[in-house]
PDB file of N, CA and C in Angstrom:
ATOM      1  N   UNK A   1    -108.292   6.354  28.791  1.00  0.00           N
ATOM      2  CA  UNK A   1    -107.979   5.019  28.309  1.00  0.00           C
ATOM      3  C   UNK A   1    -108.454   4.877  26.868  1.00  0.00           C
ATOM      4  N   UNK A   2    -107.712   4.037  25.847  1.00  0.00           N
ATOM      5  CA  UNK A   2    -108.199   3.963  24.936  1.00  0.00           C
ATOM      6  C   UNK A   2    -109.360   2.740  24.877  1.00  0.00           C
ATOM      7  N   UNK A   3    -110.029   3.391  23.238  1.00  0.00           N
ATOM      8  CA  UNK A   3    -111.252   2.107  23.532  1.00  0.00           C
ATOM      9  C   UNK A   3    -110.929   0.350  23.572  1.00  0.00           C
ATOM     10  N   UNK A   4    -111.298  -0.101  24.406  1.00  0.00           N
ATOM     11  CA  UNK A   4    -111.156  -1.576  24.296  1.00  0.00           C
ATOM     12  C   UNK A   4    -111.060  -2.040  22.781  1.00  0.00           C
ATOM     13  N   UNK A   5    -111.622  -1.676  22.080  1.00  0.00           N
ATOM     14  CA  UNK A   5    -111.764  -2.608  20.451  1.00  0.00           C
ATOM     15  C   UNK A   5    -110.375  -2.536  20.126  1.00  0.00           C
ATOM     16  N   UNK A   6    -110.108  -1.209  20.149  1.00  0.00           N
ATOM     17  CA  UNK A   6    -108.924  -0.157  19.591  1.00  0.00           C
ATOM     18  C   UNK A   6    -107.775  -1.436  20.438  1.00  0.00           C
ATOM     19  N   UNK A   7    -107.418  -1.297  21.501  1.00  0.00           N
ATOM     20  CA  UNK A   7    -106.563  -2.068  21.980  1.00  0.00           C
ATOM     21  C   UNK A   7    -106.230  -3.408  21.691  1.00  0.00           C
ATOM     22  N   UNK A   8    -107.430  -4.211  21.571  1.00  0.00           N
ATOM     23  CA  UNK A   8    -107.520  -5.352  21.324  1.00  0.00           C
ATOM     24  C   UNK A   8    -107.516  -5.898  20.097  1.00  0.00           C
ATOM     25  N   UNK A   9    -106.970  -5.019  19.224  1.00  0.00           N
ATOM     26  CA  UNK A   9    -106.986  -5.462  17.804  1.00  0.00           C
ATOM     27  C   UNK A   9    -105.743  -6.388  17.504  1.00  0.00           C
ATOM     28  N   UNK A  10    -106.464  -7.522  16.924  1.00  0.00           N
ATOM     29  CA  UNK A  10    -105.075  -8.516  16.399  1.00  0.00           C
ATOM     30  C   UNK A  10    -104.161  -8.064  15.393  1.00  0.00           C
ATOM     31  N   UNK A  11    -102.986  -8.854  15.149  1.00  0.00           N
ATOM     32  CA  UNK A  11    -102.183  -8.356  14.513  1.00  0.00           C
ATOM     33  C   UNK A  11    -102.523  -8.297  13.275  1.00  0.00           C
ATOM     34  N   UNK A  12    -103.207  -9.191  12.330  1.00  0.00           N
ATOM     35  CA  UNK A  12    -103.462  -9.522  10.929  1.00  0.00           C
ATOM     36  C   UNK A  12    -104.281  -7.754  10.883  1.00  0.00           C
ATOM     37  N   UNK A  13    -105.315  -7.568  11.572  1.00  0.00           N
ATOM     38  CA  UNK A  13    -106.227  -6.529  11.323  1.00  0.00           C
ATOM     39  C   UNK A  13    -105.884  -5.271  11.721  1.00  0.00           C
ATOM     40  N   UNK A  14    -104.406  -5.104  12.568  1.00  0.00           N
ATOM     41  CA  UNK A  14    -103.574  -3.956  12.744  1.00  0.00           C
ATOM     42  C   UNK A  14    -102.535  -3.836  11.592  1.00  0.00           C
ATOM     43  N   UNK A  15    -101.943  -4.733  10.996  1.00  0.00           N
ATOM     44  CA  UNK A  15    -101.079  -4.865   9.760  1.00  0.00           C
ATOM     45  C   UNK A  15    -102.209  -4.155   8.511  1.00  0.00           C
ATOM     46  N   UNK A  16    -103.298  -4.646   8.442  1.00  0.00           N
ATOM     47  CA  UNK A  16    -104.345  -4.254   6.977  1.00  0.00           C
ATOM     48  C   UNK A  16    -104.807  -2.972   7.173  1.00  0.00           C
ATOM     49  N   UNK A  17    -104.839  -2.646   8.278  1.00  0.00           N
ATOM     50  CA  UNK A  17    -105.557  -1.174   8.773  1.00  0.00           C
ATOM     51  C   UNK A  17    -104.681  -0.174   8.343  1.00  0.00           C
ATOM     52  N   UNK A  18    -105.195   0.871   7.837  1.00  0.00           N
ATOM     53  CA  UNK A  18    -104.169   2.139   7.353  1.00  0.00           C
ATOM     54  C   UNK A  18    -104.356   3.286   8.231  1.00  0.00           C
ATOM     55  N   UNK A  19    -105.049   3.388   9.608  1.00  0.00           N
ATOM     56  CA  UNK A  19    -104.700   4.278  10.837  1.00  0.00           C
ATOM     57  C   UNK A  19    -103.538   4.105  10.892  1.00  0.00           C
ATOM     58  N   UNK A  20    -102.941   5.582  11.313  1.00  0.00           N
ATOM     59  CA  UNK A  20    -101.685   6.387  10.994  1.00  0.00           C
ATOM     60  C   UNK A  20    -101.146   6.137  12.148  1.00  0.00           C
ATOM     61  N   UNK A  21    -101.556   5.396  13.176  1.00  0.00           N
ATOM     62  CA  UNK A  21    -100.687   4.899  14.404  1.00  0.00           C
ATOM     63  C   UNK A  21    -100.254   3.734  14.042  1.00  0.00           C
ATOM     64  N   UNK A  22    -100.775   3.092  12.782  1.00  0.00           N
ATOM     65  CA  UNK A  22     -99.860   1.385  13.074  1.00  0.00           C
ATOM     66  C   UNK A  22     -99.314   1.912  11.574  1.00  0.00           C
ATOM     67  N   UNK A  23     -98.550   2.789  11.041  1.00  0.00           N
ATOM     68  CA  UNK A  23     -98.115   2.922   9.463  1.00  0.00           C
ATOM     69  C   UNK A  23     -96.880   3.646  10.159  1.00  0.00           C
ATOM     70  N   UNK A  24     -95.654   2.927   9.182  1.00  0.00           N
ATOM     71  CA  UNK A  24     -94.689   3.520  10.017  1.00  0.00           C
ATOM     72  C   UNK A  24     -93.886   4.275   8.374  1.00  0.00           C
ATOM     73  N   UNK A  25     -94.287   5.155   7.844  1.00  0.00           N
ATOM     74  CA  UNK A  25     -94.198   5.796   6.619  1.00  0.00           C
ATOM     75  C   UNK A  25     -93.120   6.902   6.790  1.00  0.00           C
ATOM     76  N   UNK A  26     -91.809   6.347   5.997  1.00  0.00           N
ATOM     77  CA  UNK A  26     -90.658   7.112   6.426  1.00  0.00           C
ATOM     78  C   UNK A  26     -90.983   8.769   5.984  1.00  0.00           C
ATOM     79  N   UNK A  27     -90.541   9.395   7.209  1.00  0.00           N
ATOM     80  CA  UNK A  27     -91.003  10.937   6.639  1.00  0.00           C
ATOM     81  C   UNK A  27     -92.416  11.635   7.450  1.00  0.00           C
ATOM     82  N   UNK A  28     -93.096  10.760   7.989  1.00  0.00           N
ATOM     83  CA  UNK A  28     -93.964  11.506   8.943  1.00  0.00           C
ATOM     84  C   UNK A  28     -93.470  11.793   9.918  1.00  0.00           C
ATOM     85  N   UNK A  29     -94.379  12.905  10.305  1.00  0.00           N
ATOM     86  CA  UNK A  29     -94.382  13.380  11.724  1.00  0.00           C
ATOM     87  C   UNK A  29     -94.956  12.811  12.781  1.00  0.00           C
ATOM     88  N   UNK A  30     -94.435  13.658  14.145  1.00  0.00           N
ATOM     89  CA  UNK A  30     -95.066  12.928  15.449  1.00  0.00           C
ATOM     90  C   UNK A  30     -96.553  12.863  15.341  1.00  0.00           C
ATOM     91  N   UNK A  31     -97.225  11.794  15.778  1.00  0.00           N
ATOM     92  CA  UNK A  31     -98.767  12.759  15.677  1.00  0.00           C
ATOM     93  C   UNK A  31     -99.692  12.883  17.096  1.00  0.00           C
ATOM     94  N   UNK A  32     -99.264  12.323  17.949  1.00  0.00           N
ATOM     95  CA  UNK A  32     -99.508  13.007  19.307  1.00  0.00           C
ATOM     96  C   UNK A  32     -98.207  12.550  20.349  1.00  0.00           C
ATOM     97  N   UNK A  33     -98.190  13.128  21.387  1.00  0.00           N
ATOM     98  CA  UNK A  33     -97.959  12.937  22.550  1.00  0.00           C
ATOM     99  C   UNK A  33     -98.043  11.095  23.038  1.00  0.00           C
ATOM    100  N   UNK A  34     -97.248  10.612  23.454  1.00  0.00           N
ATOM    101  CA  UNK A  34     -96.699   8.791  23.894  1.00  0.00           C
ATOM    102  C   UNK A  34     -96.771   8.378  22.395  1.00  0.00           C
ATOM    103  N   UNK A  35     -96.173   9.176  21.006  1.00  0.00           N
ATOM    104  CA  UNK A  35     -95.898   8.408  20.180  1.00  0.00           C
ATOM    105  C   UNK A  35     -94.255   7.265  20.331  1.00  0.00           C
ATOM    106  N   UNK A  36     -94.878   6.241  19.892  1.00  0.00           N
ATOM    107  CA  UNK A  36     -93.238   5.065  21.078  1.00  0.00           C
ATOM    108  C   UNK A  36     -92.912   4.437  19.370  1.00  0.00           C
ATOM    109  N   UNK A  37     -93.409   4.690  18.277  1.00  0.00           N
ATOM    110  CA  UNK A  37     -92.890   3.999  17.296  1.00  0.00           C
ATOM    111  C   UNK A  37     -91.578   4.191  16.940  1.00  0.00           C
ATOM    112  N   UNK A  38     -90.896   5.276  17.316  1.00  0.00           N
ATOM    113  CA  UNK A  38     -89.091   5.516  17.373  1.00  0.00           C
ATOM    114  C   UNK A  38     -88.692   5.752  18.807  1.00  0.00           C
ATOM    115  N   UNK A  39     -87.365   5.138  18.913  1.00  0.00           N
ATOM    116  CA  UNK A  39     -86.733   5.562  19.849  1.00  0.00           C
ATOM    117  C   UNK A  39     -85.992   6.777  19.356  1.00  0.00           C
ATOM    118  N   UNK A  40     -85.597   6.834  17.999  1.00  0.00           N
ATOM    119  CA  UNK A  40     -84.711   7.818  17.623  1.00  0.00           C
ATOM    120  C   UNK A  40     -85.077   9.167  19.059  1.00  0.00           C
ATOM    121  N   UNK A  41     -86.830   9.642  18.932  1.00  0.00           N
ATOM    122  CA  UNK A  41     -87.111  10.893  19.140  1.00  0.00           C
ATOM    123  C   UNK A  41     -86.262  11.019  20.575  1.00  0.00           C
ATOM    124  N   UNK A  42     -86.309  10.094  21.119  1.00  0.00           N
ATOM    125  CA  UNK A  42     -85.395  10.099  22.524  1.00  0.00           C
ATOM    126  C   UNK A  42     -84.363  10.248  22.918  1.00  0.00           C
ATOM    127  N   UNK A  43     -83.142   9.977  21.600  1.00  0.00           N
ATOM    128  CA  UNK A  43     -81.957  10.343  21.464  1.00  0.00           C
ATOM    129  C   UNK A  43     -81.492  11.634  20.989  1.00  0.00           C
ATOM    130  N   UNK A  44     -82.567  11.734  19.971  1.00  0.00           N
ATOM    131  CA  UNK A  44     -82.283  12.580  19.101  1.00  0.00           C
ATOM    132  C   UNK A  44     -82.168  14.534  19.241  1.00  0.00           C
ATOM    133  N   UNK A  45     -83.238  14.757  20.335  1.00  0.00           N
ATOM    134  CA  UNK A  45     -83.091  15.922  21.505  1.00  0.00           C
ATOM    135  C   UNK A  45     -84.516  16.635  21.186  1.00  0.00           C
ATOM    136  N   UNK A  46     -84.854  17.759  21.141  1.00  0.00           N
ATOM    137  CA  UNK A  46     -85.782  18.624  21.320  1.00  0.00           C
ATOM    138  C   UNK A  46     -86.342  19.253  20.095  1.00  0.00           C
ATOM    139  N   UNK A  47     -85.176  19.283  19.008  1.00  0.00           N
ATOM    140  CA  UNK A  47     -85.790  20.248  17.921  1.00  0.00           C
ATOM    141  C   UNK A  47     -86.756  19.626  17.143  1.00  0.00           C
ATOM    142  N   UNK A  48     -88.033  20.683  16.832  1.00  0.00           N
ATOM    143  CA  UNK A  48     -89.282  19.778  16.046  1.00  0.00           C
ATOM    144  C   UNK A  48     -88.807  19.802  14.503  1.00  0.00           C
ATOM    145  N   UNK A  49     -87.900  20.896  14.270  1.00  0.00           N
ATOM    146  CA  UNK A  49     -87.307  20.726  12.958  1.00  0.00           C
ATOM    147  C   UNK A  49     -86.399  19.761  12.339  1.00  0.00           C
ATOM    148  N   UNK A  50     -85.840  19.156  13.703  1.00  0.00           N
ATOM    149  CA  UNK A  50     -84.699  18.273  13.180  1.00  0.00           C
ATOM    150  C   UNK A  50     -84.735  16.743  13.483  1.00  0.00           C
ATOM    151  N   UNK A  51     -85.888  16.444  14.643  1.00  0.00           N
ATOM    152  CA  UNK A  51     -86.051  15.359  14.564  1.00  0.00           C
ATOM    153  C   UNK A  51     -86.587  14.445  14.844  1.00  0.00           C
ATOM    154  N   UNK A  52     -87.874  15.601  14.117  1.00  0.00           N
ATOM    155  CA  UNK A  52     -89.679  14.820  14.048  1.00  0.00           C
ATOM    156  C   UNK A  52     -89.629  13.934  13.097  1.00  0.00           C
ATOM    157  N   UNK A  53     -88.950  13.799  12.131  1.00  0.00           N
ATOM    158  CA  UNK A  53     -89.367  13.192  10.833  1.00  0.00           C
ATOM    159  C   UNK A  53     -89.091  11.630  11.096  1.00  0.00           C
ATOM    160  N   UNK A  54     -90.432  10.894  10.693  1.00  0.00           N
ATOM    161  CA  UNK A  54     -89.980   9.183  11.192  1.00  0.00           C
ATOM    162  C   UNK A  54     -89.014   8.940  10.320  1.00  0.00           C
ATOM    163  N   UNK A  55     -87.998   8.252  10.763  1.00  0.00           N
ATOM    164  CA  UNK A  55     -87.244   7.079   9.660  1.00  0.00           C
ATOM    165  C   UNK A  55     -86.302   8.193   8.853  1.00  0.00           C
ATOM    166  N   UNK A  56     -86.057   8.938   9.470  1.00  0.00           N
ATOM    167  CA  UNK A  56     -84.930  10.310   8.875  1.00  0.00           C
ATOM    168  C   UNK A  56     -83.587  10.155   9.026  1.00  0.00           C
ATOM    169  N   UNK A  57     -83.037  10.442   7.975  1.00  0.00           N
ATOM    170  CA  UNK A  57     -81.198  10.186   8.500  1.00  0.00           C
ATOM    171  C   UNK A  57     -80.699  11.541   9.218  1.00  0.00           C
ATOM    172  N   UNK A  58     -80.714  12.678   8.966  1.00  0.00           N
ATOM    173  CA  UNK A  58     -80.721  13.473  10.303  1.00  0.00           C
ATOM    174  C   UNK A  58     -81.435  13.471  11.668  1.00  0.00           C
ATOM    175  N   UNK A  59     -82.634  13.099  12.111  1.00  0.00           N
ATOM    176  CA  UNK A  59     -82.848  12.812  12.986  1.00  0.00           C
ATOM    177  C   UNK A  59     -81.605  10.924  13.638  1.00  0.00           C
ATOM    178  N   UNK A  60     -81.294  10.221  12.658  1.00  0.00           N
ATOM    179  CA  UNK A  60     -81.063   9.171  13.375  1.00  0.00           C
ATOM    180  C   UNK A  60     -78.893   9.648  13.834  1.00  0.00           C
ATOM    181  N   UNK A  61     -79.048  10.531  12.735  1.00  0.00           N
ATOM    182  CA  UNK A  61     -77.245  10.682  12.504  1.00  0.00           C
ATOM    183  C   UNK A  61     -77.617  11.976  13.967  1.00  0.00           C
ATOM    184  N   UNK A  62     -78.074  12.458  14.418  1.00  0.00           N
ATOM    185  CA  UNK A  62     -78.147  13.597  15.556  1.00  0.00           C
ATOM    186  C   UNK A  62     -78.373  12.483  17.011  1.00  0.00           C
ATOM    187  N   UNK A  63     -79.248  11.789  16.892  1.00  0.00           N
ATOM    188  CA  UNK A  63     -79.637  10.479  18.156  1.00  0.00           C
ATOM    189  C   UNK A  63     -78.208  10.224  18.069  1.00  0.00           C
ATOM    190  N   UNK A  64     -77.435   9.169  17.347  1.00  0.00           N
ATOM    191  CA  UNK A  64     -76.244   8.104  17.381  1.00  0.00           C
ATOM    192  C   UNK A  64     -75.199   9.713  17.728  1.00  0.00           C
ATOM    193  N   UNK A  65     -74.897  10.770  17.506  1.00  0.00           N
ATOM    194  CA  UNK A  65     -73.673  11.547  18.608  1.00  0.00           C
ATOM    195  C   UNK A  65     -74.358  11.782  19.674  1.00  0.00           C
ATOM    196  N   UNK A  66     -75.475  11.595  19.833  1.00  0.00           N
ATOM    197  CA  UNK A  66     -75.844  12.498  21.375  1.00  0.00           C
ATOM    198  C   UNK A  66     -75.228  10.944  21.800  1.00  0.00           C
ATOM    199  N   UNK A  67     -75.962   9.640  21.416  1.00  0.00           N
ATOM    200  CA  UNK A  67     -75.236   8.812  22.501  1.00  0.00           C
ATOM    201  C   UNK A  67     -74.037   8.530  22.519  1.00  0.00           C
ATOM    202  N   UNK A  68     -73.274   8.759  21.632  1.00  0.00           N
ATOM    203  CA  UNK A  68     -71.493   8.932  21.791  1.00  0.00           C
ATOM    204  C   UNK A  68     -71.032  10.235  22.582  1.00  0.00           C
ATOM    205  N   UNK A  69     -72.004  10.891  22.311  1.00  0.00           N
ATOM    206  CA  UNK A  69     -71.450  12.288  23.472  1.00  0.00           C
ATOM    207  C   UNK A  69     -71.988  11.987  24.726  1.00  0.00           C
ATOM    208  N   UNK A  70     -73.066  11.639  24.981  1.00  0.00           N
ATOM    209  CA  UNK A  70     -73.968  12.081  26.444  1.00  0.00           C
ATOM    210  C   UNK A  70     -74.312  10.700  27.298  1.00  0.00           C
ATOM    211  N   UNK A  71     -74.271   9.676  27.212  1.00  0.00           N
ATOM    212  CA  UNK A  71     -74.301   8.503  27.755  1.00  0.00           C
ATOM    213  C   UNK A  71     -72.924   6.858  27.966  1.00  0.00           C
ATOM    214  N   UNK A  72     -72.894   6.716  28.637  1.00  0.00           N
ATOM    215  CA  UNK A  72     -71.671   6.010  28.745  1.00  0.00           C
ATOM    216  C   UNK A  72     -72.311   4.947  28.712  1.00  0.00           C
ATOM    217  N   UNK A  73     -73.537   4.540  28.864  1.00  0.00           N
ATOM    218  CA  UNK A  73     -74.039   2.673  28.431  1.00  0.00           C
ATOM    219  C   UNK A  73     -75.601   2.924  28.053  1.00  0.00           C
ATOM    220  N   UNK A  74     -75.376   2.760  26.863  1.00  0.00           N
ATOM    221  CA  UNK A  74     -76.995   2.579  26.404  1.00  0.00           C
ATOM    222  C   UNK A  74     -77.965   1.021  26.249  1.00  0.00           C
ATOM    223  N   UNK A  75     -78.509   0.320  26.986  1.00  0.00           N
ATOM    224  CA  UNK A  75     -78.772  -1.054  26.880  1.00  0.00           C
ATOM    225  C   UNK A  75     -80.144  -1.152  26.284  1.00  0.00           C
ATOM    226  N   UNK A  76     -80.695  -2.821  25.938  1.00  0.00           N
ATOM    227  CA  UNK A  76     -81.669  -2.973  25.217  1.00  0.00           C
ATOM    228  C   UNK A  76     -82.330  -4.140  25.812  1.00  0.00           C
ATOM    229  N   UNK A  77     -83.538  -3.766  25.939  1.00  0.00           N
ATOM    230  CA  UNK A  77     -84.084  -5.054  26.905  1.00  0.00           C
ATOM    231  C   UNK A  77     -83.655  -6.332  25.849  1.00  0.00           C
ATOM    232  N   UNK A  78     -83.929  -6.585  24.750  1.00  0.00           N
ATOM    233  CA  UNK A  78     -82.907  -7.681  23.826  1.00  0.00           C
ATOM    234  C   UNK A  78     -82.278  -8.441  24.434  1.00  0.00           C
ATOM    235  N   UNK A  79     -81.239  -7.249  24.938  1.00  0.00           N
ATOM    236  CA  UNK A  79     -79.975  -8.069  25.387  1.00  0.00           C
ATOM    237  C   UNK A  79     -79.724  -7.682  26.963  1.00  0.00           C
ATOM    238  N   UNK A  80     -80.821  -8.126  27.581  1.00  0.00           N
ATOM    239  CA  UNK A  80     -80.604  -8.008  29.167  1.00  0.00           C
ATOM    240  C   UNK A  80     -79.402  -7.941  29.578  1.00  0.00           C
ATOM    241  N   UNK A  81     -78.963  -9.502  29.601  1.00  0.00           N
ATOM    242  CA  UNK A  81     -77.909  -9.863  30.078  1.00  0.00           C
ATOM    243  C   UNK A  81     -76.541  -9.213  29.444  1.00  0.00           C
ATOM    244  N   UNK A  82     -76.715  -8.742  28.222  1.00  0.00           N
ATOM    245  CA  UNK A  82     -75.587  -8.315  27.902  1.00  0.00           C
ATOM    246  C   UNK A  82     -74.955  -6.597  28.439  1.00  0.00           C
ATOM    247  N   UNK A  83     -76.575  -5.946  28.770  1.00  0.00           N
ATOM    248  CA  UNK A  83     -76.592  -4.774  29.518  1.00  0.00           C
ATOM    249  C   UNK A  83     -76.236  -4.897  30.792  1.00  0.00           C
ATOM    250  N   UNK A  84     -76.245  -6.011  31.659  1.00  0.00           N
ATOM    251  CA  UNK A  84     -76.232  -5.786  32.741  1.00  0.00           C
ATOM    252  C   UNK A  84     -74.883  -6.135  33.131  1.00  0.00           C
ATOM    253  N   UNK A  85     -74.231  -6.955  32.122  1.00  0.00           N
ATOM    254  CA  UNK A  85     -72.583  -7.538  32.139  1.00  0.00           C
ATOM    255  C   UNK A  85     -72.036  -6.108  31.986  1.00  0.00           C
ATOM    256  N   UNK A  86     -71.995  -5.429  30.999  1.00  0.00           N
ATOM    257  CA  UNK A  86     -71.613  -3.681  31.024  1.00  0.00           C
ATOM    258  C   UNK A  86     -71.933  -3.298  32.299  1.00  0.00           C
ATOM    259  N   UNK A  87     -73.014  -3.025  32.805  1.00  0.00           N
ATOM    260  CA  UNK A  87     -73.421  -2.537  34.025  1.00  0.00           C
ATOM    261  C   UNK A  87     -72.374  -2.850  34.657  1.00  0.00           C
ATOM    262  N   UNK A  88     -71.948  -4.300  35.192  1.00  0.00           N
ATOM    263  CA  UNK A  88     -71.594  -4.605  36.450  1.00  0.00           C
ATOM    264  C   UNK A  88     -70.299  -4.401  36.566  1.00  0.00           C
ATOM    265  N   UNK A  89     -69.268  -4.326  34.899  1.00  0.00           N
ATOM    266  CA  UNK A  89     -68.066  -3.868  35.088  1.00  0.00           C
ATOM    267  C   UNK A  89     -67.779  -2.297  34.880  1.00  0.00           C
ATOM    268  N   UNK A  90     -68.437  -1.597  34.669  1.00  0.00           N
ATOM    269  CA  UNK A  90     -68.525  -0.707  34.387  1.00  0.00           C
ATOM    270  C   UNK A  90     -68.572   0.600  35.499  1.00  0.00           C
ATOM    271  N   UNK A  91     -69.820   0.127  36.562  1.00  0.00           N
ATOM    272  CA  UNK A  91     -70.422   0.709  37.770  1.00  0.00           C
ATOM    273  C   UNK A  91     -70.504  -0.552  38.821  1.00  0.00           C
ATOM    274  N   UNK A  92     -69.336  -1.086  38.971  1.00  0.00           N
ATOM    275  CA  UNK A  92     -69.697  -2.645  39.941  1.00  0.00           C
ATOM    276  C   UNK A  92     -69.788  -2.334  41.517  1.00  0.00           C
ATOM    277  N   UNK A  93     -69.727  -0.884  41.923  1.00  0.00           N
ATOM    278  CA  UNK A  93     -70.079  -0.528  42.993  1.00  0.00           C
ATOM    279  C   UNK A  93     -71.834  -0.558  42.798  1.00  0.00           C
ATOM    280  N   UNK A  94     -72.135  -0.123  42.157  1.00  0.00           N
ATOM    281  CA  UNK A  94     -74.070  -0.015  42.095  1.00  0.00           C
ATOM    282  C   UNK A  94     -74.510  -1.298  41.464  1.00  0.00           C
ATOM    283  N   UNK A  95     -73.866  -1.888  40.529  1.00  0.00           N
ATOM    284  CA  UNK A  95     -74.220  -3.588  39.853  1.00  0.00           C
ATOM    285  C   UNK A  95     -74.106  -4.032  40.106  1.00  0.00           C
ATOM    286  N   UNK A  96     -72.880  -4.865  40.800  1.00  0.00           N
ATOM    287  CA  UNK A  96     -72.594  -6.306  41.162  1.00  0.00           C
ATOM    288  C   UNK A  96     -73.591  -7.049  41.637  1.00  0.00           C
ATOM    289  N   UNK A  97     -73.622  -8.002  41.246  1.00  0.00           N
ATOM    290  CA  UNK A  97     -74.347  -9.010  41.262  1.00  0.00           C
ATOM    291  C   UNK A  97     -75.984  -9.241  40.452  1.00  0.00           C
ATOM    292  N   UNK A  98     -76.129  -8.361  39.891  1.00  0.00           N
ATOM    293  CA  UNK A  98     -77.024  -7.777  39.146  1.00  0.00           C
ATOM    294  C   UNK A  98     -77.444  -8.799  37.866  1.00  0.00           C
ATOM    295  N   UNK A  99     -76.767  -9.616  37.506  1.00  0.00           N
ATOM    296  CA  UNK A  99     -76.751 -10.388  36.131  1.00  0.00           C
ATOM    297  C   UNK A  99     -77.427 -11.756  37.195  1.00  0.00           C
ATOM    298  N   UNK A 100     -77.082 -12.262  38.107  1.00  0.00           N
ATOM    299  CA  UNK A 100     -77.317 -13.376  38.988  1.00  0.00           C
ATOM    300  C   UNK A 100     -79.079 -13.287  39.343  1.00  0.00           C
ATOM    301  N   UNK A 101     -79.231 -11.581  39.719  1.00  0.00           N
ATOM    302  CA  UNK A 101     -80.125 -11.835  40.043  1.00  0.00           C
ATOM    303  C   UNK A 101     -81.591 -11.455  39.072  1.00  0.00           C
ATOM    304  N   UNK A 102     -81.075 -11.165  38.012  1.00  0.00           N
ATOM    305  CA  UNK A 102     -81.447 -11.558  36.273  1.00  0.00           C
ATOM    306  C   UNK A 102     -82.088 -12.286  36.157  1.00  0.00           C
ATOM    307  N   UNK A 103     -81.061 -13.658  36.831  1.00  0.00           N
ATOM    308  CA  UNK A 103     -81.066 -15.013  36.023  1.00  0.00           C
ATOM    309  C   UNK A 103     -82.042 -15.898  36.879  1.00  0.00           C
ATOM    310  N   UNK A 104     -81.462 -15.266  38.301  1.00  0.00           N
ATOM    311  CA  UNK A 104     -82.516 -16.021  39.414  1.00  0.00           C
ATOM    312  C   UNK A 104     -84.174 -15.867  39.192  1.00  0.00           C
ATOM    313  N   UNK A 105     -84.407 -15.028  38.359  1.00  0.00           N
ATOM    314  CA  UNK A 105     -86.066 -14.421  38.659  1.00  0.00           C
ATOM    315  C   UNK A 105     -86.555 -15.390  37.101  1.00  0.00           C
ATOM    316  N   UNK A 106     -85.433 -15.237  35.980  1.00  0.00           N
ATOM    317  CA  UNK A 106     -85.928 -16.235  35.099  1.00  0.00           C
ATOM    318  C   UNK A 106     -86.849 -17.329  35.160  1.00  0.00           C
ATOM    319  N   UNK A 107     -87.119 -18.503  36.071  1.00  0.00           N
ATOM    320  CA  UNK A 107     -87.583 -19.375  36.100  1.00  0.00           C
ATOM    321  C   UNK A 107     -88.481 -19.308  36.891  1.00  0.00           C
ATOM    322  N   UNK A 108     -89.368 -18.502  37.362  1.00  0.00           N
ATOM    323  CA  UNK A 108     -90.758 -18.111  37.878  1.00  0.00           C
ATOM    324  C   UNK A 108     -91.210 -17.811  36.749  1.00  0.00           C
ATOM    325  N   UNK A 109     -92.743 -18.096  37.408  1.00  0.00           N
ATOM    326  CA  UNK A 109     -94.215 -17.493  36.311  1.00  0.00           C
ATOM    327  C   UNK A 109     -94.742 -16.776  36.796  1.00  0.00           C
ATOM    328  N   UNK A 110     -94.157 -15.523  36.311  1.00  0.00           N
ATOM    329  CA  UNK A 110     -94.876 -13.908  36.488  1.00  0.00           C
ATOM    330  C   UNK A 110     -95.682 -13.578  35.340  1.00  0.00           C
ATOM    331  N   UNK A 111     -96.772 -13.332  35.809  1.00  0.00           N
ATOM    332  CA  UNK A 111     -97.437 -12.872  34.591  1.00  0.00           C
ATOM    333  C   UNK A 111     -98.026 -11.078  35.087  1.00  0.00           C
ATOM    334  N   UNK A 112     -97.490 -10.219  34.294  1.00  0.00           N
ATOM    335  CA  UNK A 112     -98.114  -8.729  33.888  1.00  0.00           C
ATOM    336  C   UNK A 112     -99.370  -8.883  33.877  1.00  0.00           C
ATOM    337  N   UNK A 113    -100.284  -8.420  34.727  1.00  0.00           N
ATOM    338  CA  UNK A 113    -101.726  -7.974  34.454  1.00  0.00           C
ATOM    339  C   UNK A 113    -102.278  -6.557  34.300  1.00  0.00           C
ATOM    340  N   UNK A 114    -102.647  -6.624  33.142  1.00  0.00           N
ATOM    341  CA  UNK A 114    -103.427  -5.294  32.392  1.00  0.00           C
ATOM    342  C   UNK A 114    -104.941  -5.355  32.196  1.00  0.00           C
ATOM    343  N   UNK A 115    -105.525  -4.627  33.102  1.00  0.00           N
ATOM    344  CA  UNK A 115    -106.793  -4.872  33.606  1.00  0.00           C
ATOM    345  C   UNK A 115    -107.348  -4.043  31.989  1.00  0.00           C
ATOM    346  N   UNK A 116    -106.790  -3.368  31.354  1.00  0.00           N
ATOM    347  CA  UNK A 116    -107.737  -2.583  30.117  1.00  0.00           C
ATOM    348  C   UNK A 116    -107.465  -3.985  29.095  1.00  0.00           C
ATOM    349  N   UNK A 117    -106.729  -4.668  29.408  1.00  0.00           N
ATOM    350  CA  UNK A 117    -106.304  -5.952  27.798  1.00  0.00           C
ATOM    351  C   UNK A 117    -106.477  -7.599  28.661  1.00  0.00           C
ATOM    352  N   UNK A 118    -107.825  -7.553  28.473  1.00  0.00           N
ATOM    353  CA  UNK A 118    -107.788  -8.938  28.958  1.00  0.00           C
ATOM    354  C   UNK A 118    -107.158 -10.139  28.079  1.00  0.00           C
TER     355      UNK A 118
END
């Protein structure tokens, strides 16, 4: 687990801080393992040559054909509802009704508990 301080740092004092996990400096590399600051690396495939580099136009131009080649619906939590409208016409044997029940869970108070981030 990381250290509590480390986690709990506000935004003003994560923005001023120049640790290389909150600097998103076009042209670096990965620097460990659950780096989540790009999605590119997820699209983009395996090679460390082609598409480690943050904020790279070959790494982002290699991501955008894999998902024109290799995926038929890519969605964004953003746009829930707009993923799940694709979903349901798309695959309406496995979706249907899927947007309803979206909408139904909307108006409860769920709250996520993260016992390391009080």
């Amino acid at each position: 687990m990381p250290n509590p301080k480390w986690v709990n740092t506000e935004f003003d004092q994560c923005v001023s801080s120049s640790e290389s996990v909150r600097t998103f400096n076009k042209g670096s590399l990965l620097e460990h393992n659950g780096d989540h600051r790009r999605q590119t690396l997820f699209f983009c495939g395996h090679s460390k040559h082609k598409c480690l580099l943050f904020n790279g136009t070959l790494p982002l131009q290699l991501a955008k054909r894999n998902v024109e080649k290799d995926y038929a619906v890519v969605g964004a939590c953003v746009g829930t509802n707009i993923t799940l409208t694709v979903l349901e016409d798309y695959i309406p044997h496995y979706f249907q009704g899927a947007l309803n029940i979206y909408y139904m869970g909307l108006d409860k108070d769920i709250q996520n508990i993260n016992p390391s981030k009080p």
